[in-house]
Protein backbone atom coordinates (compact mmCIF):
# COMPACT_ATOMS: atom_id res chain seq x y z
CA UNK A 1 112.53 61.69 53.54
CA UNK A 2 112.88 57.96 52.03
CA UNK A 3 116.79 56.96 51.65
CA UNK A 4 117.65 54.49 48.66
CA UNK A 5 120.83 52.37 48.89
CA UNK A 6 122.86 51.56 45.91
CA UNK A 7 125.09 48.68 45.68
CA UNK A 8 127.44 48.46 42.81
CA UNK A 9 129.98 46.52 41.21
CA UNK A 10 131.35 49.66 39.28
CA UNK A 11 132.27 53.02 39.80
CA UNK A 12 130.53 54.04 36.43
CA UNK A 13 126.69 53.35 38.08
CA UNK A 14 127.11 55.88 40.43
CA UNK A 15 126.65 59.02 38.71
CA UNK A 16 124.07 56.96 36.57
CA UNK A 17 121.65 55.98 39.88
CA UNK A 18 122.33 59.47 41.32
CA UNK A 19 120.70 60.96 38.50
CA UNK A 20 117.99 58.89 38.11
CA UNK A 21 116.58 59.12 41.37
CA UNK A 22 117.00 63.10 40.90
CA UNK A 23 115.21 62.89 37.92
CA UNK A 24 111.92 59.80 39.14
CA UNK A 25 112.33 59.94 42.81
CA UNK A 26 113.17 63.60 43.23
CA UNK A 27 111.79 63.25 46.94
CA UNK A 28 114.16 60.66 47.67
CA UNK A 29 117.94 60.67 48.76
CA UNK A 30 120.27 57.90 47.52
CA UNK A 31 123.36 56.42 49.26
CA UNK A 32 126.23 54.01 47.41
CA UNK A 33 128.30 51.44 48.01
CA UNK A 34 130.65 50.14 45.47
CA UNK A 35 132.54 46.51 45.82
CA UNK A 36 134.33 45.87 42.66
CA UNK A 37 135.64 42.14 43.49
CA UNK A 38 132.14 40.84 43.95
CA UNK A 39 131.28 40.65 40.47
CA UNK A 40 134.84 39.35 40.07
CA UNK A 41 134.74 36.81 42.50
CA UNK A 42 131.72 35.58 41.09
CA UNK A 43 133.06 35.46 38.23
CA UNK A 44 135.80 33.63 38.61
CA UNK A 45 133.50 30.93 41.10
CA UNK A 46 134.75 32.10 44.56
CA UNK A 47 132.97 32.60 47.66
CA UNK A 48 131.77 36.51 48.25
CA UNK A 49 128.41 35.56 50.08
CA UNK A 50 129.91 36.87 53.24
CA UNK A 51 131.14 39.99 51.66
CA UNK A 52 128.05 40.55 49.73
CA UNK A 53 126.50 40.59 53.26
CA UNK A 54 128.84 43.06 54.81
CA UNK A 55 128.29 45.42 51.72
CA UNK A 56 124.29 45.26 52.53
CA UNK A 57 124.55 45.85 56.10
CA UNK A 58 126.68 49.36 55.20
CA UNK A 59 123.20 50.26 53.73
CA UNK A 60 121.03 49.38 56.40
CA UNK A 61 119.34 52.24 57.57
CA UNK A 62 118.51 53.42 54.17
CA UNK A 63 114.56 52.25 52.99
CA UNK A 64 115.58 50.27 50.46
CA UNK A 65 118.59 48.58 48.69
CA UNK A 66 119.01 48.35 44.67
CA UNK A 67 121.31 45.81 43.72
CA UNK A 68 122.86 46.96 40.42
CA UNK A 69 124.98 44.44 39.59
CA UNK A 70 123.04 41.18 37.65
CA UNK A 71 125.38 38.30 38.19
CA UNK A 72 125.02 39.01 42.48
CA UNK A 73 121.35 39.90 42.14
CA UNK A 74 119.94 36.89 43.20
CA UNK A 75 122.10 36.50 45.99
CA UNK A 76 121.84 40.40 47.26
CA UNK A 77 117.59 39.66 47.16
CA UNK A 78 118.08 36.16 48.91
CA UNK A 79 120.38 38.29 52.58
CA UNK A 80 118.15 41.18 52.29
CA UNK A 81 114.38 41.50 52.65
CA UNK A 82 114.75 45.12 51.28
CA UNK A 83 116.82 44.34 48.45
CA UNK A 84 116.06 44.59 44.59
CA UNK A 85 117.70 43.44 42.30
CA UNK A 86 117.86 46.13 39.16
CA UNK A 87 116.50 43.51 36.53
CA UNK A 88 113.30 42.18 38.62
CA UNK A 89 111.07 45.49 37.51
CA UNK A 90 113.30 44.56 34.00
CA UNK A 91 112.05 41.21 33.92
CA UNK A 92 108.93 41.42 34.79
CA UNK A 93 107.91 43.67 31.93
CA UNK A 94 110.00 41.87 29.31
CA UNK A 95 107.67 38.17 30.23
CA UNK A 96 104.83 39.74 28.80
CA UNK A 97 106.57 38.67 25.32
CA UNK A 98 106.36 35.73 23.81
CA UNK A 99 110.06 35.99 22.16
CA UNK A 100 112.51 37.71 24.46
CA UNK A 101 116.07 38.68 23.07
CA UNK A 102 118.90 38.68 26.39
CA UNK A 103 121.80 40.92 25.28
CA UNK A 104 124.66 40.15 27.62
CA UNK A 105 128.24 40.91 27.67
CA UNK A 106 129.46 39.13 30.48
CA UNK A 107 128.10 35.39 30.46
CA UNK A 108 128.07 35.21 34.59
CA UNK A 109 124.76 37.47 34.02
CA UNK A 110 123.23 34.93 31.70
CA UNK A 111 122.09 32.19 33.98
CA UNK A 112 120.61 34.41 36.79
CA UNK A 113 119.01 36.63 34.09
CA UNK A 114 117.23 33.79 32.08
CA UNK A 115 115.95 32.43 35.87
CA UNK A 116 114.57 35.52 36.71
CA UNK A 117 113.05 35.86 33.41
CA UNK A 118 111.32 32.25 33.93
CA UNK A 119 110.09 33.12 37.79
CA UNK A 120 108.76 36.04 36.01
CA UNK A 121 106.70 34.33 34.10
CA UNK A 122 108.59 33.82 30.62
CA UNK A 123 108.21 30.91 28.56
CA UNK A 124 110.36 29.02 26.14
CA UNK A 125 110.79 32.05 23.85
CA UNK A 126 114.53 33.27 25.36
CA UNK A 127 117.54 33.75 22.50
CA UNK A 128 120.89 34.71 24.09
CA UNK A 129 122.51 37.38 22.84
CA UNK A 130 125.97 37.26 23.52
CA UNK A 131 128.10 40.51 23.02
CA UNK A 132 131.86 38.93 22.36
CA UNK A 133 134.41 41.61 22.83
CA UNK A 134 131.99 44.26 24.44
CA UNK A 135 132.94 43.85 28.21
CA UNK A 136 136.82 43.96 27.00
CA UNK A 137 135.63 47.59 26.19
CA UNK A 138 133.98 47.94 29.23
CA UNK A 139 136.83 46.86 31.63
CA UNK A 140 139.50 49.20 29.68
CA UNK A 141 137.06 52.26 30.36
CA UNK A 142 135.67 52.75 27.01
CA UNK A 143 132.09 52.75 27.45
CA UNK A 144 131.34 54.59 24.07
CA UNK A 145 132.87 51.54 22.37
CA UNK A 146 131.15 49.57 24.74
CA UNK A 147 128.29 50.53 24.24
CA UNK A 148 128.40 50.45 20.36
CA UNK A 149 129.33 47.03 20.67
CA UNK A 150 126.53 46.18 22.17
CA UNK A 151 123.96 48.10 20.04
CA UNK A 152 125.48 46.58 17.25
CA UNK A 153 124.98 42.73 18.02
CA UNK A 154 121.14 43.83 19.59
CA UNK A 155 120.52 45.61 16.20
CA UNK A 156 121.37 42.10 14.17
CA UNK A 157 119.02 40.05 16.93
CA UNK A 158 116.04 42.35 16.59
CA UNK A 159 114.71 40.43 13.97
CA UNK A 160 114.35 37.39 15.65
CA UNK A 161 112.55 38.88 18.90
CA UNK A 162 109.44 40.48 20.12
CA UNK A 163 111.47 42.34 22.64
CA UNK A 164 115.29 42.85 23.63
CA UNK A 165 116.31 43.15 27.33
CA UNK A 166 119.58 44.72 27.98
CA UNK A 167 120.44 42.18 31.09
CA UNK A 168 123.27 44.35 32.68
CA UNK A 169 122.20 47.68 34.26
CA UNK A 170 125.81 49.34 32.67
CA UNK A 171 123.93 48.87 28.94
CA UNK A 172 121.43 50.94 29.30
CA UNK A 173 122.69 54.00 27.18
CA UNK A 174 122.18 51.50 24.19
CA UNK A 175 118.96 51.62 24.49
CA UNK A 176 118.54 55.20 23.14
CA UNK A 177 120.93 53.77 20.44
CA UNK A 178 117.95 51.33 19.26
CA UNK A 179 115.12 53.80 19.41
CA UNK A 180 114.13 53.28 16.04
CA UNK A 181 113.99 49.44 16.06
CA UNK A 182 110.53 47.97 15.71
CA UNK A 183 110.89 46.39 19.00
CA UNK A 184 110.83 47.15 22.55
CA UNK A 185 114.29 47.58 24.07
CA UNK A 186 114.56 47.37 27.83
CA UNK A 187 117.10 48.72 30.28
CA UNK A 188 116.61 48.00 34.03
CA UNK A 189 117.49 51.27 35.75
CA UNK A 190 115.15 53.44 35.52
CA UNK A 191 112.58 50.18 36.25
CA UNK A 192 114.59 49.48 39.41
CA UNK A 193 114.77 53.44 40.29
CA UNK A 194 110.95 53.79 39.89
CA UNK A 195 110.04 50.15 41.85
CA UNK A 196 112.89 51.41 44.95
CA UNK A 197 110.97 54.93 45.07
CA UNK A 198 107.59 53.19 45.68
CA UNK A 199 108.60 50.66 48.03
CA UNK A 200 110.89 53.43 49.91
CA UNK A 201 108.02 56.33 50.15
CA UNK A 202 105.73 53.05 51.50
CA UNK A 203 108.12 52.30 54.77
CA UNK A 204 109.96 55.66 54.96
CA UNK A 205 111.90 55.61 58.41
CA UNK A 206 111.03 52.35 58.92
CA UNK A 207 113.10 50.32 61.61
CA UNK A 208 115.52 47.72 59.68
């Protein structure tokens, strides 16, 4: 049976991943890892490549590795050849639009997330979409206000966009809060979920 690691910045994705891959890889199992300080570190400009390694290697003999945190992403894909990083599958969809709202909260995840969205293929057509106030919510444990917030500031974007990607994994509830927009809105994981399950049932077992 394929194994999926999880490696989070937050205690709130765990019960998120867990019941994703129940739900679209329900012949998968899923292990987690949780490392707060890296997305602080980063954050703050300090060294946590080492770290970040140490993390991966705790998931090792699982199939294959979802990095859930956007800010570390790039890193997490660059030390492991099994790693994805929850906003490639994200990103990848999103660069078949010509205008492409990024709704952030947390401006760390805005360079990495606008990169990935030009490897992918994007063009020109990015508008940041900055969520002041949101993450506040976020770090005090109030992800309904949270994730208001961010609905709120997406909502008066829409206009301006032929899609909206929600660049950090912990937003993805708003996206049932946009539903009737006329736009796409895009969370990454159940994308990253779905892209782990295929590349997992493809090397199941296999030596790492």
């Amino acid at each position: 049976m394929p194994t999926i690691g999880f490696l989070h910045t937050a205690d709130v994705h765990v019960p998120t991943f867990r019941a994703l891959v129940a739900e679209w890889a329900p012949g998968a199992l899923s292990r987690h890892v949780v490392d707060e300080s890296l997305l602080a570190d980063a954050r703050a400009g300090l060294p946590y490549r080492d770290r970040l390694r140490e993390r991966l290697g705790e998931l090792a003999d699982t199939d294959v590795v979802v990095c859930t945190c956007s800010t570390i992403g790039a890193t997490a894909e660059q030390l492991g050849p099994r790693v994805v990083r929850v906003d490639r599958p994200m990103a990848e969809e999103a660069a078949r639009y010509a205008r492409i709202g990024v709704v952030h909260a947390v401006e760390s995840t805005l360079g990495p997330t606008r990169a990935l969205l030009a490897e992918a293929g994007a063009g020109a057509g990015l508008t940041d979409v900055p969520c002041p106030g949101a993450w506040e919510r976020f770090e005090a444990g109030d992800l309904h206000g949270y994730h208001l917030t961010v609905a709120a500031r997406a909502r008066e974007a829409a206009a301006g966009v032929d899609v909206l990607v929600l660049a950090q994994a912990s937003m993805a509830p708003v996206a049932d809060l946009l539903s009737d927009l006329p736009v796409p809105v895009l969370a990454s994981p159940r994308l990253a979920v779905l892209r782990a399950a295929a590349q997992a049932g493809r090397h199941p077992g296999a030596p790492h």
